[in-house]
N, C-alpha and C. Protein backbone atom coordinates (compact mmCIF):
# COMPACT_ATOMS: atom_id res chain seq x y z
N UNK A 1 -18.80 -1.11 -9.83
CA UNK A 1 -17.92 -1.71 -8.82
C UNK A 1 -17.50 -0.64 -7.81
N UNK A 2 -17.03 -1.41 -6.83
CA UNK A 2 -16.66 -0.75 -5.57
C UNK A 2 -15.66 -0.79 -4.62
N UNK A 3 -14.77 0.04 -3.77
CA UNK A 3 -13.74 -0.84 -3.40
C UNK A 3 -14.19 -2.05 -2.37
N UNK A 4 -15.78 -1.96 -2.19
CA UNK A 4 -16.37 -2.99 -1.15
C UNK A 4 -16.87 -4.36 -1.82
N UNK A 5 -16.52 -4.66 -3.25
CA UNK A 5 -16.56 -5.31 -3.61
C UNK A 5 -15.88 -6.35 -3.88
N UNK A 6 -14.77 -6.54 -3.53
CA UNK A 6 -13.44 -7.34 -3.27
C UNK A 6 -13.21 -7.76 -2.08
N UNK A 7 -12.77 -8.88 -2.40
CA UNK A 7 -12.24 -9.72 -1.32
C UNK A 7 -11.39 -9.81 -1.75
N UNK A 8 -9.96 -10.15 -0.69
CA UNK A 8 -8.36 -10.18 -0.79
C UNK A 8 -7.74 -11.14 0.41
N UNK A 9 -6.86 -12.21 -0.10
CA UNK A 9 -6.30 -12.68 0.16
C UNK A 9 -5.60 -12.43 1.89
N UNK A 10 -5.79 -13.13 2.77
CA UNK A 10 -5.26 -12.60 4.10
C UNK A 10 -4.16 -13.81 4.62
N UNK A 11 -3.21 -13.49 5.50
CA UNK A 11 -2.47 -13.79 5.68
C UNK A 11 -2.76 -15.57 6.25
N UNK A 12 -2.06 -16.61 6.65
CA UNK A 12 -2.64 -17.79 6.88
C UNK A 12 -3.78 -18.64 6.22
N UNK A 13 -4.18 -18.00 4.86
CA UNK A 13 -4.60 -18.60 4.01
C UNK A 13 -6.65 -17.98 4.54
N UNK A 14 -6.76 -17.25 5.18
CA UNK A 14 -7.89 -16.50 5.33
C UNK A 14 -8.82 -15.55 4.43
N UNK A 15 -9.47 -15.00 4.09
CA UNK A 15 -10.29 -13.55 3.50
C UNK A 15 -10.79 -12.73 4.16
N UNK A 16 -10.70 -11.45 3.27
CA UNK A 16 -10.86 -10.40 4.02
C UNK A 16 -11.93 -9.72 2.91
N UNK A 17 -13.11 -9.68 3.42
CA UNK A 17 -13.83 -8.63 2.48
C UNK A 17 -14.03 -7.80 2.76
N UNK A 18 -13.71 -6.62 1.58
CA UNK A 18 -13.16 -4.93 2.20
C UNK A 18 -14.85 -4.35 2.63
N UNK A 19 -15.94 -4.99 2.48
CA UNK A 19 -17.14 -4.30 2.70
C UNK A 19 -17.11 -4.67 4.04
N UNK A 20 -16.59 -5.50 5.07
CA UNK A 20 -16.41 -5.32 6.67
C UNK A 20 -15.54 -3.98 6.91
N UNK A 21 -15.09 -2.99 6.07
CA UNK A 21 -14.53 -1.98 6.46
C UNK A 21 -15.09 -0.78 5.98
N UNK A 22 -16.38 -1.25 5.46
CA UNK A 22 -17.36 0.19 5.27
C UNK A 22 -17.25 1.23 6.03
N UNK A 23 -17.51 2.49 5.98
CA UNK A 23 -17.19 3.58 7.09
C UNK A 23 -15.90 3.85 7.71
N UNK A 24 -14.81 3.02 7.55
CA UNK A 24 -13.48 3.14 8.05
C UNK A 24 -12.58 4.23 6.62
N UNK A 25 -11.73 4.79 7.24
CA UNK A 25 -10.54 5.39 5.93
C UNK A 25 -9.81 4.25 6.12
N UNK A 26 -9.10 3.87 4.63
CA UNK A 26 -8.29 3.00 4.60
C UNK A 26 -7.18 3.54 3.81
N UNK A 27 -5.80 2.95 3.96
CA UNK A 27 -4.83 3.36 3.56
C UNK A 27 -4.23 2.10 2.60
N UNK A 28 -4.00 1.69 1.66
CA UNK A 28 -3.92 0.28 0.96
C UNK A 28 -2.26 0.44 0.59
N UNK A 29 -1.07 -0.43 1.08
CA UNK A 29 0.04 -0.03 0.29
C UNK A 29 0.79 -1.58 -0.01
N UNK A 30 1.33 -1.21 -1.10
CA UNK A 30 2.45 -2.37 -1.44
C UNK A 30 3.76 -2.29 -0.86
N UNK A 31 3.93 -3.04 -0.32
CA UNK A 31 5.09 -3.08 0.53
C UNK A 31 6.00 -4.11 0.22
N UNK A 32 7.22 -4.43 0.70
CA UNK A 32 8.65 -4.87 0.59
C UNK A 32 9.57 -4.52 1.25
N UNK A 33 10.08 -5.74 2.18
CA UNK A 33 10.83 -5.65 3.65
C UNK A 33 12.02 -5.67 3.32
N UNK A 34 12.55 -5.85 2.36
CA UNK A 34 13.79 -5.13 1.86
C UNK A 34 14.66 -4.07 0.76
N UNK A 35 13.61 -3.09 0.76
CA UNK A 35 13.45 -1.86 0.25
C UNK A 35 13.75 -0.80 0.78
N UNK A 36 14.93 0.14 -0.19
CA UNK A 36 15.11 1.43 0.23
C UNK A 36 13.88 2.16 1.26
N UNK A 37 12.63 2.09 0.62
CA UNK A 37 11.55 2.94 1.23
C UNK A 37 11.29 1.57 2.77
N UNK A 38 11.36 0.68 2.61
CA UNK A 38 11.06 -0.09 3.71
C UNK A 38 10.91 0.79 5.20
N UNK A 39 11.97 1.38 5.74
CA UNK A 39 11.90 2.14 6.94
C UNK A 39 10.41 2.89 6.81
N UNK A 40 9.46 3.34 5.91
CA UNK A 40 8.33 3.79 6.11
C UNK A 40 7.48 2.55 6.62
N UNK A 41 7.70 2.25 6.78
CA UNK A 41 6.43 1.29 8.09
C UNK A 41 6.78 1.98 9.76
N UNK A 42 7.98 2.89 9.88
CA UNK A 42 7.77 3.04 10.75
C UNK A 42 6.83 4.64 10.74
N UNK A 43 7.06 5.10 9.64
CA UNK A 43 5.62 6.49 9.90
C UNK A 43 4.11 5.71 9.89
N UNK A 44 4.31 4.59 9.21
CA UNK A 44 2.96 4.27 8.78
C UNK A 44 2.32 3.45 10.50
N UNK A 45 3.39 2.67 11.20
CA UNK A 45 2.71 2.16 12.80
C UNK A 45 2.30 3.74 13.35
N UNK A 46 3.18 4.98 13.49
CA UNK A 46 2.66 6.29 14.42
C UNK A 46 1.28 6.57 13.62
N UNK A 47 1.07 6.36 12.27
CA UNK A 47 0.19 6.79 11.78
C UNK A 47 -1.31 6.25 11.95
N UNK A 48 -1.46 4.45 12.35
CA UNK A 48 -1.86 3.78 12.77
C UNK A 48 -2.17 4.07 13.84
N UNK A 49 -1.44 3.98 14.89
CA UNK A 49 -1.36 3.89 16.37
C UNK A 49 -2.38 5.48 16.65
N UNK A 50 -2.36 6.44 16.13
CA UNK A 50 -2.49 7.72 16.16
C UNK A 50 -4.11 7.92 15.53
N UNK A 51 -4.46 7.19 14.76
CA UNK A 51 -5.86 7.17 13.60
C UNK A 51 -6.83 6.20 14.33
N UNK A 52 -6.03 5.39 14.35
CA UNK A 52 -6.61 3.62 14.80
C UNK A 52 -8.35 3.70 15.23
N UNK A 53 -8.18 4.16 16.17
CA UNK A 53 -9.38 4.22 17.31
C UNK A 53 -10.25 5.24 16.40
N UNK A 54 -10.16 6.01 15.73
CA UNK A 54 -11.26 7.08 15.36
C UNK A 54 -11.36 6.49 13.82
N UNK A 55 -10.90 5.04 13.64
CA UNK A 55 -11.77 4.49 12.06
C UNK A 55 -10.77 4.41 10.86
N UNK A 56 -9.26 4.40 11.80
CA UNK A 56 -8.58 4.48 10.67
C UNK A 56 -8.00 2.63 9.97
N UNK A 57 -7.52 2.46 8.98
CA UNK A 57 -6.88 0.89 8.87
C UNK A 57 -6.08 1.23 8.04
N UNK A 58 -4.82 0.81 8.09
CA UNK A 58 -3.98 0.12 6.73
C UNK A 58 -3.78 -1.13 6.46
N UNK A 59 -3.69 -1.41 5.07
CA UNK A 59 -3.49 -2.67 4.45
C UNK A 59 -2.78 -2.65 3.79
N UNK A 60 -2.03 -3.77 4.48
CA UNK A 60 -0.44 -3.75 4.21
C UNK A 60 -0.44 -4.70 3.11
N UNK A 61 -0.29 -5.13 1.96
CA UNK A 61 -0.14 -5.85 0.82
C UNK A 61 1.84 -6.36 0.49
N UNK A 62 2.32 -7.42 1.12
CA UNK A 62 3.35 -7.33 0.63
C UNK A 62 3.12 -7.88 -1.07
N UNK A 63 4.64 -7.00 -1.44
CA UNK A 63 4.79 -7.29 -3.10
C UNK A 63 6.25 -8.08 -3.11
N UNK A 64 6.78 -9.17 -4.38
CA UNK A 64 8.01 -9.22 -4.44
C UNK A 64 8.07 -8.87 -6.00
N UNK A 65 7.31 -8.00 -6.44
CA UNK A 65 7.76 -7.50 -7.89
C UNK A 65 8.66 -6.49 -8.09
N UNK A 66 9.02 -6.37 -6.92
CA UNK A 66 9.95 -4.87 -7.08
C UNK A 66 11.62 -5.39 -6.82
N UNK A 67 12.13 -6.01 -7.63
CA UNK A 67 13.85 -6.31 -7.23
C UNK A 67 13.74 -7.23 -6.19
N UNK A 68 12.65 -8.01 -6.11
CA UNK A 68 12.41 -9.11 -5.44
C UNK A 68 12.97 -9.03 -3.98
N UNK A 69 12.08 -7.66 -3.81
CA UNK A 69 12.67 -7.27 -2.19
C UNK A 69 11.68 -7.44 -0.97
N UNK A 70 10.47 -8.26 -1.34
CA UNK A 70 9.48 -8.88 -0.34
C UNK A 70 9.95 -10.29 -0.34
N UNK A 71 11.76 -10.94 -0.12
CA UNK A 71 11.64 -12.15 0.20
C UNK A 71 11.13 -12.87 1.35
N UNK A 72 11.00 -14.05 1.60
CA UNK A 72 10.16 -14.57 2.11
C UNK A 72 8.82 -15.14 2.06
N UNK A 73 8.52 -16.02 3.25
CA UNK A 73 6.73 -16.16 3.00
C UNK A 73 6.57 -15.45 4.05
N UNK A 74 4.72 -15.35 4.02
CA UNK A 74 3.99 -14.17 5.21
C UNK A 74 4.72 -14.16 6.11
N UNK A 75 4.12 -15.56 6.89
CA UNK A 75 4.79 -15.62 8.65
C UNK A 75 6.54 -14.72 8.60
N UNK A 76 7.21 -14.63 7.49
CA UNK A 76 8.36 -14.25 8.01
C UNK A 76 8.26 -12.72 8.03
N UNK A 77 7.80 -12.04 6.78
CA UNK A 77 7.40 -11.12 6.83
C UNK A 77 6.57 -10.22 7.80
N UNK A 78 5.42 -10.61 8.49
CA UNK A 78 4.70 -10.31 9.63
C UNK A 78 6.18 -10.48 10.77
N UNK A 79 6.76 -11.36 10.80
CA UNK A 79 7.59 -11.66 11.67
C UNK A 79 8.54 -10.26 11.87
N UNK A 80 9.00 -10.04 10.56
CA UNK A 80 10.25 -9.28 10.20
C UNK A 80 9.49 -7.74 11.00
N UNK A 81 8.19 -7.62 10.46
CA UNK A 81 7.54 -5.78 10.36
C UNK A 81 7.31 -6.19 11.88
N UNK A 82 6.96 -6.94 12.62
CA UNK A 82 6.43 -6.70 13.87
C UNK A 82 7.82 -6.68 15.19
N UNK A 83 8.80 -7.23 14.47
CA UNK A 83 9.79 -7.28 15.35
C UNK A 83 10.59 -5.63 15.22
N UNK A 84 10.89 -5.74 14.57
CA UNK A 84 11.36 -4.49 13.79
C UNK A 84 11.28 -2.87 14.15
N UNK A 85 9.78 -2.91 13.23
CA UNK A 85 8.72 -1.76 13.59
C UNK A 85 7.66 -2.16 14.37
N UNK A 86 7.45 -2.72 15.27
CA UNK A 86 6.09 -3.10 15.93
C UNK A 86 5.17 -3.00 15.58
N UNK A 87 5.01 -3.07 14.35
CA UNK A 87 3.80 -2.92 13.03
C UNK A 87 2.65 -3.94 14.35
N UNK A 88 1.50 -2.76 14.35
CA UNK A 88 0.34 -3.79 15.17
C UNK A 88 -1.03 -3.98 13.83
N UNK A 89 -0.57 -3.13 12.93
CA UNK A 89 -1.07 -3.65 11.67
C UNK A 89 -0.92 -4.71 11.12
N UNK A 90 -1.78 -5.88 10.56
CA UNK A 90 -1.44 -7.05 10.06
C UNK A 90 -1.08 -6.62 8.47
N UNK A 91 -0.28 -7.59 7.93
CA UNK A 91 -0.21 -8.01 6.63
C UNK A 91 -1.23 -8.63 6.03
N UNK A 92 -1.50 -8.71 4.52
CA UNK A 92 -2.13 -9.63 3.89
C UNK A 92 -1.24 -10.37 3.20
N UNK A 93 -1.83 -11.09 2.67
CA UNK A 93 -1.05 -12.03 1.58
C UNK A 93 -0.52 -11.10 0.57
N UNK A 94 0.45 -11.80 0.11
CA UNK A 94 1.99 -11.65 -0.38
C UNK A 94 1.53 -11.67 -2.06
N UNK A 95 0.97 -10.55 -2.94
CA UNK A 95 0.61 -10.22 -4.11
C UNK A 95 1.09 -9.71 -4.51
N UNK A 96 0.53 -9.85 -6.44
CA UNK A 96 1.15 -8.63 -7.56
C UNK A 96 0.62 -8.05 -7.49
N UNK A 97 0.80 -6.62 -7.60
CA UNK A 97 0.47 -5.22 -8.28
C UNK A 97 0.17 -5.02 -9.94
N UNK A 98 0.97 -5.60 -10.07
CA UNK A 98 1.07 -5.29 -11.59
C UNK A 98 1.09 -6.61 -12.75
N UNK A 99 0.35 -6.29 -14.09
CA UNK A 99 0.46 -7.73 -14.90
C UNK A 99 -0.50 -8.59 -14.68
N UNK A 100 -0.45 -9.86 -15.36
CA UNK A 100 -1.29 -10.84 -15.61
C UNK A 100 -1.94 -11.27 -14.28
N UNK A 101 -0.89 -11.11 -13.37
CA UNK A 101 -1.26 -11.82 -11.91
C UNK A 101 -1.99 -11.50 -11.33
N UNK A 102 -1.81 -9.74 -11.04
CA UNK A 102 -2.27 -8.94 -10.54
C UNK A 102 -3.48 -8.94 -9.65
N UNK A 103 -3.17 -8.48 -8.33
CA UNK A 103 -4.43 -8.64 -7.44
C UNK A 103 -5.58 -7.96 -8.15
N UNK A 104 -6.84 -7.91 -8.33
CA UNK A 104 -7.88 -7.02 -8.86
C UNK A 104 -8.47 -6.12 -7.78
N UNK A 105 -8.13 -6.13 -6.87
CA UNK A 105 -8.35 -4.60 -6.10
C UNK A 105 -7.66 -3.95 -6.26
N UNK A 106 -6.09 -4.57 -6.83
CA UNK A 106 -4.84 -3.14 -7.38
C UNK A 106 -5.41 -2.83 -8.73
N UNK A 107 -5.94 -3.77 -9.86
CA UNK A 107 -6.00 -3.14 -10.84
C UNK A 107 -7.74 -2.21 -10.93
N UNK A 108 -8.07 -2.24 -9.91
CA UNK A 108 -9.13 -1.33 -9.51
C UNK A 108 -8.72 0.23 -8.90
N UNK A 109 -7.86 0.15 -7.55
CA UNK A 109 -7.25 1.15 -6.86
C UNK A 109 -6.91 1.85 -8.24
N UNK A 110 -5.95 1.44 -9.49
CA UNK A 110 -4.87 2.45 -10.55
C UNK A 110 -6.62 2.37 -11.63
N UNK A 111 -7.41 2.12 -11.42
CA UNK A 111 -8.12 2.65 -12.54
C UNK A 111 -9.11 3.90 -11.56
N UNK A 112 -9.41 4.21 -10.60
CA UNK A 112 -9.54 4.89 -9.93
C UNK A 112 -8.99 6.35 -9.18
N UNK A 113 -7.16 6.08 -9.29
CA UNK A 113 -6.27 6.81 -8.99
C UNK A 113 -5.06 6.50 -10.27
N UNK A 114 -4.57 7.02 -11.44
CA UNK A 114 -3.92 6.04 -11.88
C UNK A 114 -2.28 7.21 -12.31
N UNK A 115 -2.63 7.46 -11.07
CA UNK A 115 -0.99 8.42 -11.12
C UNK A 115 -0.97 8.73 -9.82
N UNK A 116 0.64 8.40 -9.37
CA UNK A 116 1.16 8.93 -8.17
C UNK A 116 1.04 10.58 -8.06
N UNK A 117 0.73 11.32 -7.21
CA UNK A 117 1.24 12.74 -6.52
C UNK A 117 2.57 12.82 -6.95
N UNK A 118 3.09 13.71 -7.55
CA UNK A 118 4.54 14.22 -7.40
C UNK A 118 4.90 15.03 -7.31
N UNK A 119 6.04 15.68 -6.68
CA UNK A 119 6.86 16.82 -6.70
C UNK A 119 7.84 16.31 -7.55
N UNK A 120 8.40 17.68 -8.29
CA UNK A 120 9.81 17.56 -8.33
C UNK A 120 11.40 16.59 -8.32
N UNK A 121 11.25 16.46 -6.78
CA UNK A 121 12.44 15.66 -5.95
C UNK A 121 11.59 14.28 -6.19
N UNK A 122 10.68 13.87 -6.09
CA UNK A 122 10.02 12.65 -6.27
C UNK A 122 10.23 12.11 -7.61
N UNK A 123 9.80 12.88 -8.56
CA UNK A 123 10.08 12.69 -9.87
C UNK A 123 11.42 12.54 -10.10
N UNK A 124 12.25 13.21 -9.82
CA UNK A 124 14.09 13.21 -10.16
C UNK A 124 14.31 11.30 -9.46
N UNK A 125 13.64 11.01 -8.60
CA UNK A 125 14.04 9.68 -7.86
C UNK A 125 13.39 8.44 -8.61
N UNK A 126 12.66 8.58 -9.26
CA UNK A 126 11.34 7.76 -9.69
C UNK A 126 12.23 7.83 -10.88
N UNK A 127 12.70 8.82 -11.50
CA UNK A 127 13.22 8.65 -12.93
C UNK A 127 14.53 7.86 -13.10
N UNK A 128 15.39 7.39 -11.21
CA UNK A 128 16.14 6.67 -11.55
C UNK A 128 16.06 4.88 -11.02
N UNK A 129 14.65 4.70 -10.64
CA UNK A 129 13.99 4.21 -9.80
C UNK A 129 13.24 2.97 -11.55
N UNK A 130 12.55 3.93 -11.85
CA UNK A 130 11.88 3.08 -13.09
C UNK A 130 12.34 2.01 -14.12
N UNK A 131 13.78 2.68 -14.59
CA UNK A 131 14.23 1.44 -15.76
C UNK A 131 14.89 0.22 -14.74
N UNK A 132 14.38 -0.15 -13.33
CA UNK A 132 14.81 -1.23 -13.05
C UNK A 132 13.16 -1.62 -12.73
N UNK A 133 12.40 -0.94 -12.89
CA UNK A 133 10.88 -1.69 -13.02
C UNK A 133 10.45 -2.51 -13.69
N UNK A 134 10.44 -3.73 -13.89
CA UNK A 134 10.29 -4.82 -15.33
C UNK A 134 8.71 -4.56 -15.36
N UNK A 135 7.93 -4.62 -13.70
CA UNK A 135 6.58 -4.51 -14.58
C UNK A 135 5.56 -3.78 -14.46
N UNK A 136 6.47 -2.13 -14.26
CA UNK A 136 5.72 -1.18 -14.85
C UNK A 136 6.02 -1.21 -16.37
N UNK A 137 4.40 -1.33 -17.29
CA UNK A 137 4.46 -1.00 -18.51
C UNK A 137 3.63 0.24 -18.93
N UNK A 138 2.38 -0.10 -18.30
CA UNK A 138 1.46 1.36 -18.13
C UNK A 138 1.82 1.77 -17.57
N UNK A 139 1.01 3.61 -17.94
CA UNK A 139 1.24 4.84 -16.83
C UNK A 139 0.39 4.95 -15.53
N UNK A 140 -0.57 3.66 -15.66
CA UNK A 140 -1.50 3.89 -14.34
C UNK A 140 -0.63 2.64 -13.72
N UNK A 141 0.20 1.95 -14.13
CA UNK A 141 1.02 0.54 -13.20
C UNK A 141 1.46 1.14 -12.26
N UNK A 142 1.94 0.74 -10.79
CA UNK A 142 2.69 0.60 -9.78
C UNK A 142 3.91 0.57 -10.10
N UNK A 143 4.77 1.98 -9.73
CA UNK A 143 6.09 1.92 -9.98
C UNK A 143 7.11 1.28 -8.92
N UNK A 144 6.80 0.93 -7.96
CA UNK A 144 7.37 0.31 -7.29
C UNK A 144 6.95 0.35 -5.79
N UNK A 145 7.82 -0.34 -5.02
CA UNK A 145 7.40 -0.80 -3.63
C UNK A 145 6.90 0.32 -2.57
N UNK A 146 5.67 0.91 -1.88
CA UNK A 146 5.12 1.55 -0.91
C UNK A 146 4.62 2.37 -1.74
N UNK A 147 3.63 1.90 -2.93
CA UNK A 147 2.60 2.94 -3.68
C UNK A 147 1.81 3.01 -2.48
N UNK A 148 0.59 3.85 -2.55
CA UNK A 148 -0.09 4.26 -1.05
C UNK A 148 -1.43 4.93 -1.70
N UNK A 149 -2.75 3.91 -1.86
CA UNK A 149 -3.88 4.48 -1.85
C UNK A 149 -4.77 5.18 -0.57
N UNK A 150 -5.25 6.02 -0.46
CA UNK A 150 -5.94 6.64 0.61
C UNK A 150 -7.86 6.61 -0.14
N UNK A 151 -8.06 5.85 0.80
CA UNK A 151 -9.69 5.46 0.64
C UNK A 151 -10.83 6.30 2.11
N UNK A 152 -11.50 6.93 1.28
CA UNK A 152 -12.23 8.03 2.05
C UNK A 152 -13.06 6.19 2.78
N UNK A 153 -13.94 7.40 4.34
CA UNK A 153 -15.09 6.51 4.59
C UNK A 153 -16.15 5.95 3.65
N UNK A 154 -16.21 6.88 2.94
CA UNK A 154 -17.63 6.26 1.51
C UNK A 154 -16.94 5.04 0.25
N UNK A 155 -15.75 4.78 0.62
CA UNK A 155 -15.38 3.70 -0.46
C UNK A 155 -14.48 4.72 -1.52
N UNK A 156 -14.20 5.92 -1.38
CA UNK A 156 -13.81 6.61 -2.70
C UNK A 156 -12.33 6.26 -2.87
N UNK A 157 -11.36 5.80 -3.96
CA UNK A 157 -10.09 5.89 -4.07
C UNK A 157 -9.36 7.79 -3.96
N UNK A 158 -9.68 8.28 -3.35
CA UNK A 158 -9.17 9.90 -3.48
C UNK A 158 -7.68 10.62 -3.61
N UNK A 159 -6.82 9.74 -2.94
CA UNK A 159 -5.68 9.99 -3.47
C UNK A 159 -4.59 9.01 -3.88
N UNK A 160 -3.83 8.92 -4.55
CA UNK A 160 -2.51 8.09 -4.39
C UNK A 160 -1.12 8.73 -4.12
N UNK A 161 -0.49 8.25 -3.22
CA UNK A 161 0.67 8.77 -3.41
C UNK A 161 2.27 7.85 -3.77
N UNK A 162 3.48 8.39 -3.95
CA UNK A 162 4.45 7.43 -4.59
C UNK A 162 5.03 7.06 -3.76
N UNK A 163 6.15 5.98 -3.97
CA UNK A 163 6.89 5.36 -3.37
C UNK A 163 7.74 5.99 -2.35
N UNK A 164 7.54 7.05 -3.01
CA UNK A 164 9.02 7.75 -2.11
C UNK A 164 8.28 9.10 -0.85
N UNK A 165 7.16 9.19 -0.90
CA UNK A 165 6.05 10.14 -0.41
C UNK A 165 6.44 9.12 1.08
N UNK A 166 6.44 10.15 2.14
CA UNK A 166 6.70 9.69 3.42
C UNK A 166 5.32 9.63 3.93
N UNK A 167 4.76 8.62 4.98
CA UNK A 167 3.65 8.62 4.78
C UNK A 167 3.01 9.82 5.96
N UNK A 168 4.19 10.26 7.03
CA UNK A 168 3.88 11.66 7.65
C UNK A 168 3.60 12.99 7.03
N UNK A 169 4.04 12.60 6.01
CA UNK A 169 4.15 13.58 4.93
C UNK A 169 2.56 14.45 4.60
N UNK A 170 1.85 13.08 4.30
CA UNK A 170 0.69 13.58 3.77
C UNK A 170 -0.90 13.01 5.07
N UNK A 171 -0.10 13.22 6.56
CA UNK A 171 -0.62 12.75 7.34
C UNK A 171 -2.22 13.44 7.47
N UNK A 172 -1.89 15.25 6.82
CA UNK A 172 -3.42 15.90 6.78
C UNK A 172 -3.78 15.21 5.93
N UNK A 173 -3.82 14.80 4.92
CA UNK A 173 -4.76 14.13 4.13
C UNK A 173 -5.54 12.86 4.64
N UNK A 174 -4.61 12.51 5.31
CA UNK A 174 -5.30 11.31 6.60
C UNK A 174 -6.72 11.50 7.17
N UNK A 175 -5.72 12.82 8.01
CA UNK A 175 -6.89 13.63 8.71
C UNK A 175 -7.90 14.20 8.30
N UNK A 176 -7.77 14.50 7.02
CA UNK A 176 -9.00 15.22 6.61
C UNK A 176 -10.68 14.29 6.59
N UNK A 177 -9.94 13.20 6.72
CA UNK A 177 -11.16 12.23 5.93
C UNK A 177 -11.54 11.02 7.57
N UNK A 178 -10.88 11.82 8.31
CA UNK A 178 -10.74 10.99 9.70
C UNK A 178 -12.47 11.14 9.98
């Protein structure tokens, strides 16, 4: 398998098969419009806006498994990120991460990458962040809202980073694979 082997759910009841994004870097994150980390959609539009043209995409995945902070349906959500942050990135449909439900390109992305990057200060936050996680049970699960896969041009899952990882943060890593 491949990450070009999936198709995923798109917003208005559409599909998206990730093998139309062969040769592109992709950035895959779970998101939630009413989340502490929420304000990162606005590194992630400069990051967009900035990549875009030389092959870059993110896919925005809202989640409401996290403290049920992706309320809403799409349209409101697209509504909310584009008014907001001028997100010119679309959303997809409104999925789990984690569990029975679980989209199968997430439970592909964590068998591929199946630990966040951490420092330190990340870890101290995550450790008070987790016992309100009902469905992280594994160590490769999604600990919560704006996990962040980085997908080379060749399809590779190469890095993940955590919730709390700004996504300017690790903008060379972007670049490297630009």
């Amino acid at each position: 398998m491949s990450i070009y082997d999936y198709t995923v759910k798109a917003r208005r009841g559409s599909t998206l098969n990730l093998a139309e994004l062969k040769g592109k870097v992709l950035l895959i994150v779970n998101t939630a419009t009413g989340c502490g980390f929420t304000p990162q959609y606005e590194a992630l539009e400069k990051l967009y806006e900035k990549y875009h043209e030389q092959g870059f995409e993110i896919l925005d995945f809202p989640c409401n498994q996290f403290g049920h902070q992706a309320p809403g349906d799409e349209g409101e959500i697209h509504e909310f990120c584009t008014a907001k942050y001028k997100t010119q990135f679309d959303q997809l449909a409104k999925i789990d991460v984690n569990g029975d439900t679980e989209e199968p390109l997430f439970t592909y992305l964590k068998t591929q990458q199946p630990s966040d990057e951490e420092d330190e200060a990340t870890k101290a936050v995550m450790e008070k962040i987790l016992p309100i996680s009902t469905t992280y049970k594994k160590p490769e699960d999604i600990k919560w809202n704006f996990t962040k896969f980085l997908v080379d041009r060749e399809g590779n899952v190469v890095k993940r980073f955590s919730p709390v990882s700004d996504p300017m943060a690790f903008e060379a890593d972007i670049a490297a694979f630009i």
